[in-house]
N, C-alpha and C. Protein backbone atom coordinates (compact mmCIF):
# COMPACT_ATOMS: atom_id res chain seq x y z
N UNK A 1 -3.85 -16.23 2.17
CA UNK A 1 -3.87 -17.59 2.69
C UNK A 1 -4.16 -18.57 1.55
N UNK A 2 -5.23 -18.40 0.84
CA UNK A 2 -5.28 -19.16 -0.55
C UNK A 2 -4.48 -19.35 -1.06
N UNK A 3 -3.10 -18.49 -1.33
CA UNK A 3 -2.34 -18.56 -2.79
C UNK A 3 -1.09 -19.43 -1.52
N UNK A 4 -1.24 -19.87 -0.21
CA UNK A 4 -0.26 -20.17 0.54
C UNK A 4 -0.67 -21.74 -0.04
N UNK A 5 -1.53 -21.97 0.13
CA UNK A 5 -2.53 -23.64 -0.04
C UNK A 5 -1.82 -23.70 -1.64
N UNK A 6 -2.02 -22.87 -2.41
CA UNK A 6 -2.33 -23.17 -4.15
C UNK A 6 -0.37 -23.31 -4.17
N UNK A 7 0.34 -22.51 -3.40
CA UNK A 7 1.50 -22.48 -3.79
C UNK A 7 1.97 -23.94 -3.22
N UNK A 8 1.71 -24.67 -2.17
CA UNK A 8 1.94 -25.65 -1.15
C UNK A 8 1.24 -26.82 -2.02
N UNK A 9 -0.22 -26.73 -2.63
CA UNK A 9 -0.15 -27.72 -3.27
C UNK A 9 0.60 -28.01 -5.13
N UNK A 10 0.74 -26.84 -5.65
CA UNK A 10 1.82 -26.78 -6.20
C UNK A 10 3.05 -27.45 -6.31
N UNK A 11 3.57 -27.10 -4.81
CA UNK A 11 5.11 -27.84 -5.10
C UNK A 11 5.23 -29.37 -4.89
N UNK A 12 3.64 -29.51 -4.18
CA UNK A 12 3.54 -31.02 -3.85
C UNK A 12 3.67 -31.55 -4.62
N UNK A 13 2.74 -31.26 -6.19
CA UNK A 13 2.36 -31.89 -7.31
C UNK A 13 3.82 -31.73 -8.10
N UNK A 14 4.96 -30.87 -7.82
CA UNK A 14 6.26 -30.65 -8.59
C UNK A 14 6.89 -31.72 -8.25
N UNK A 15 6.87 -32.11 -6.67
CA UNK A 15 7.18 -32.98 -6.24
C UNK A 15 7.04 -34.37 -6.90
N UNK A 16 6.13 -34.74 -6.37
CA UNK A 16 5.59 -36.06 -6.89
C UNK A 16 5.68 -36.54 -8.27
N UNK A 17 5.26 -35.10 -9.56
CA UNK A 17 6.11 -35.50 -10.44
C UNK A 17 7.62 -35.94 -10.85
N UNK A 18 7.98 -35.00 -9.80
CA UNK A 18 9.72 -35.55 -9.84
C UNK A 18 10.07 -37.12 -9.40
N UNK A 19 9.01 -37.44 -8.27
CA UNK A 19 9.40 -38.52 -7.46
C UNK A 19 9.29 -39.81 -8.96
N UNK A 20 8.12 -39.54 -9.68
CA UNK A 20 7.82 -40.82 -10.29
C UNK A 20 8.06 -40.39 -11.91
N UNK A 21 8.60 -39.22 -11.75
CA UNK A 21 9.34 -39.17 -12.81
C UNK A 21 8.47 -38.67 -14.51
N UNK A 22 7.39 -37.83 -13.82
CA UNK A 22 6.50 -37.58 -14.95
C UNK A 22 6.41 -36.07 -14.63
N UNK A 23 7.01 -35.82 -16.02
CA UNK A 23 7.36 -34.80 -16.44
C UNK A 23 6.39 -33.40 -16.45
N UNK A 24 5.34 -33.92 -16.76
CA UNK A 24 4.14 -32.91 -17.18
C UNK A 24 3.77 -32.84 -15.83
N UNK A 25 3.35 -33.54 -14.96
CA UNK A 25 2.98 -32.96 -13.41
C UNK A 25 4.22 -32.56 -12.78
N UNK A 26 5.24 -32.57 -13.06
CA UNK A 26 6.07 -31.83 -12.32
C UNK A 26 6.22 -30.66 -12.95
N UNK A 27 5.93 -30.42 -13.53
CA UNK A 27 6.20 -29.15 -15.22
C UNK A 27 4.50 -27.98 -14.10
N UNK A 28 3.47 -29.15 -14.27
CA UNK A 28 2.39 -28.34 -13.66
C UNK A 28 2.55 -27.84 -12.51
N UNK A 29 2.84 -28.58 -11.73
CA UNK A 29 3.43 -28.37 -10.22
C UNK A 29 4.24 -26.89 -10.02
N UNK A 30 5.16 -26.78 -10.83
CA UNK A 30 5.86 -25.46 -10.89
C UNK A 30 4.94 -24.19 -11.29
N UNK A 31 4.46 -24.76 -12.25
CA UNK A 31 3.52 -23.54 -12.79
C UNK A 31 2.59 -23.15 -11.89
N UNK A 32 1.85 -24.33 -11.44
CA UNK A 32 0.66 -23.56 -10.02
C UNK A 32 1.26 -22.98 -8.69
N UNK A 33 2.72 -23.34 -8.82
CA UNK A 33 3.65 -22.75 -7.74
C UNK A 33 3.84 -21.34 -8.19
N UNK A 34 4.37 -21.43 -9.64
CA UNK A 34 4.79 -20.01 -9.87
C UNK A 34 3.13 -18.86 -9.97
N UNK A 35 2.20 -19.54 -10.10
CA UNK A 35 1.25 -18.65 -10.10
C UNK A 35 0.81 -18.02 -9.03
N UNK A 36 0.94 -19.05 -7.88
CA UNK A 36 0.47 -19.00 -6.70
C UNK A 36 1.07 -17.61 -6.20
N UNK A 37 2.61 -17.75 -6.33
CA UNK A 37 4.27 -16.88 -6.02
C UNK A 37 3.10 -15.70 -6.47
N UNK A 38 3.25 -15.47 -8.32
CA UNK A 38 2.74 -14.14 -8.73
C UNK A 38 1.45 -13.20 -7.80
N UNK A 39 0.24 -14.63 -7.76
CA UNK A 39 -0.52 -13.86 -7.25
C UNK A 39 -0.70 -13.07 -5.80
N UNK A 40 0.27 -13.89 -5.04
CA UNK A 40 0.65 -13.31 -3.71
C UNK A 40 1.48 -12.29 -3.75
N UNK A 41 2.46 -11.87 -4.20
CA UNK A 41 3.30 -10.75 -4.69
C UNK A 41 1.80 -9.48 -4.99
N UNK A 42 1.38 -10.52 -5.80
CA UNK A 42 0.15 -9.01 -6.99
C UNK A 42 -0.11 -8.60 -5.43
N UNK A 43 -0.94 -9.29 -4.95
CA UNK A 43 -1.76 -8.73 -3.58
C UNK A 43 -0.94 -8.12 -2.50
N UNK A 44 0.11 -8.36 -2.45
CA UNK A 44 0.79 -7.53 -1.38
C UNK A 44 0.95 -5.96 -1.92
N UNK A 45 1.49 -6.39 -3.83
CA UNK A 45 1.40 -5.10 -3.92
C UNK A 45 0.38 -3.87 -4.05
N UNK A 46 -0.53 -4.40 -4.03
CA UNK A 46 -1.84 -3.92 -4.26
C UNK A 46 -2.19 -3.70 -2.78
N UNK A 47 -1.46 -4.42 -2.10
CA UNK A 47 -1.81 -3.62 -0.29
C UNK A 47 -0.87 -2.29 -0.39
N UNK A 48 0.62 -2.70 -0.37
CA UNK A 48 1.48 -1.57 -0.27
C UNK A 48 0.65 -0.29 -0.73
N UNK A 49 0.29 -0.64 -2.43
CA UNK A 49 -0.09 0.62 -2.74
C UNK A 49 -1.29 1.37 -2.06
N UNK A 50 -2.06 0.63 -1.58
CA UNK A 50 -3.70 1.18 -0.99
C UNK A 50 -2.49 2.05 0.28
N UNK A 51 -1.80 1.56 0.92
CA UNK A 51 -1.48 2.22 2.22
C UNK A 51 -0.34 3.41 2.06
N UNK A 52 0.39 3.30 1.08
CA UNK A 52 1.37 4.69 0.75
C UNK A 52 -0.65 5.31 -0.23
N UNK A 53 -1.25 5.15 -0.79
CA UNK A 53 -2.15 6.11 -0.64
C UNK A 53 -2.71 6.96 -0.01
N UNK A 54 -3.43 6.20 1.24
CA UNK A 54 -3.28 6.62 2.76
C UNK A 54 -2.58 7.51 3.35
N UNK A 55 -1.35 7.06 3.48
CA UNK A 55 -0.16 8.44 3.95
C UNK A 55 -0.02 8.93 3.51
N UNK A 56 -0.60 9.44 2.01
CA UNK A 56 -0.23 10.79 1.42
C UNK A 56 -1.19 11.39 1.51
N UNK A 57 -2.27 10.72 1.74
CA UNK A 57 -3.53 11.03 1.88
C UNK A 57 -3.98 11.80 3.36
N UNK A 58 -2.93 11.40 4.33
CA UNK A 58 -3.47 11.67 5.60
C UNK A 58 -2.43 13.22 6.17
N UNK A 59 -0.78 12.77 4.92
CA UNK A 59 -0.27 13.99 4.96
C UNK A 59 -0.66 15.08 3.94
N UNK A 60 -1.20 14.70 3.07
CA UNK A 60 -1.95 16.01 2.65
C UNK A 60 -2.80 16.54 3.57
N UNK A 61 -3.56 15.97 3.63
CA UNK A 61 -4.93 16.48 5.30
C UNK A 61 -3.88 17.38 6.35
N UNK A 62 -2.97 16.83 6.65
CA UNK A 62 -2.22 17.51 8.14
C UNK A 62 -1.58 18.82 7.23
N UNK A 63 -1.45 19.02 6.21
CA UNK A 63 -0.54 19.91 5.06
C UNK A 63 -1.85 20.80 5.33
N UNK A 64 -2.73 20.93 4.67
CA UNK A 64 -3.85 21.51 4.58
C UNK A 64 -4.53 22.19 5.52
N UNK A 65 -4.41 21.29 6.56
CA UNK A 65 -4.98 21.71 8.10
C UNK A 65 -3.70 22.91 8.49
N UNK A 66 -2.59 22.01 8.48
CA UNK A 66 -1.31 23.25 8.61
C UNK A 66 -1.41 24.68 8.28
N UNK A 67 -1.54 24.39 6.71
CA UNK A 67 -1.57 25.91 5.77
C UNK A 67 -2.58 26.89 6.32
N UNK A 68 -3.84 25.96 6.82
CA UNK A 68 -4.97 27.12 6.83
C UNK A 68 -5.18 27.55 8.35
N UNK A 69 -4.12 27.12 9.50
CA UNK A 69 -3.93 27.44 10.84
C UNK A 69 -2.59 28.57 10.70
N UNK A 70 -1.77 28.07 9.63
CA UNK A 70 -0.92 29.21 9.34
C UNK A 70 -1.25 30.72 8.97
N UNK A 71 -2.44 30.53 7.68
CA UNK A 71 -3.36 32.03 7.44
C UNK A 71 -4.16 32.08 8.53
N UNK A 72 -4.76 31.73 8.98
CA UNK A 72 -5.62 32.12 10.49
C UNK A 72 -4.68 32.98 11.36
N UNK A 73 -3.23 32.27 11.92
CA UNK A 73 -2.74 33.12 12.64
C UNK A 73 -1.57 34.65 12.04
N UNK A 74 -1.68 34.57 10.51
CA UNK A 74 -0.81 35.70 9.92
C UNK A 74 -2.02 36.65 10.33
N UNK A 75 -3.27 35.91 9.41
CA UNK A 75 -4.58 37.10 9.52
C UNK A 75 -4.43 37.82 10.52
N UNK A 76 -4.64 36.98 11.82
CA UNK A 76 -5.04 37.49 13.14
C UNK A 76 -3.80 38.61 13.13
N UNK A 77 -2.41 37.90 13.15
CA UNK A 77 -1.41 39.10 13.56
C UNK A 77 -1.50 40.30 12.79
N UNK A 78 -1.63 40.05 11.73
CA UNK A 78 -2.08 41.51 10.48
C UNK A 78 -3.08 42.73 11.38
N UNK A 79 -4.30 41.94 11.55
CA UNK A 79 -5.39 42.69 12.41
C UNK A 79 -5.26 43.13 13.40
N UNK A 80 -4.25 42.30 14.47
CA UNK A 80 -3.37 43.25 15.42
C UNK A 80 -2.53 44.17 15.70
N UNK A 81 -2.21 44.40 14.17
CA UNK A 81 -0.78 45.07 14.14
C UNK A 81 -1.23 46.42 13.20
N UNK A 82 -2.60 46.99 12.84
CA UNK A 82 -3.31 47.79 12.39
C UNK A 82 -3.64 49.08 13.54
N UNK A 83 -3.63 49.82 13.28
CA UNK A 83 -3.76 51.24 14.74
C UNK A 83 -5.84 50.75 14.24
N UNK A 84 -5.94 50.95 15.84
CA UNK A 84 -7.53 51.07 16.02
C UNK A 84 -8.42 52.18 15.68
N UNK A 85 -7.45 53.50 15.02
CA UNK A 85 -8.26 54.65 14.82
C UNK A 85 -8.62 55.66 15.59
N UNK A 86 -8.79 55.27 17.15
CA UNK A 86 -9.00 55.65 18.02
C UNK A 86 -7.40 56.57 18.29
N UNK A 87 -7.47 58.39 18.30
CA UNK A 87 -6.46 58.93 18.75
C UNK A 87 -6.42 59.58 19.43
N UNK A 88 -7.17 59.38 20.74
CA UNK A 88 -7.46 60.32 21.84
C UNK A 88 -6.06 60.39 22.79
């Protein structure tokens, strides 16, 4: 929301330099626009990345949980599939 204000007053000030024809506030105007642009980009990407962290994060967990419900049930079938000793 900040960099929405910083970009908005930005183009105002691009503006207004244009309107009256002074160069250096319209010159500034762009620049606190284009910063505004960068820093909102930075932060989105810096969200994206936190959340593909997450999902690899949450599919590793389900991977893991997977693998070790997979050896649980080979084990078990192994142990079933052994003669009990018993040959009466």
């Amino acid at each position: 929301m900040e960099n929405k204000l910083k970009e908005g007053l930005g183009a105002a000030k691009e503006s207004i330099g244009g309107l009256f024809g002074n160069e250096k506030m319209k010159s500034e105007g762009a620049a606190d626009k284009a910063a505004a642009q960068t820093a909102a980009s930075r932060d989105q990407a810096k969200e994206n990345a936190e959340n593909l962290k997450n999902q690899a994060s949450d599919k590793a967990e389900a991977f893991k949980n997977n693998a070790a419900e997979t050896a649980e049930n080979a084990k078990a079938k192994a142990y079933d599939s052994v003669p009990s000793g018993n040959s009466n």
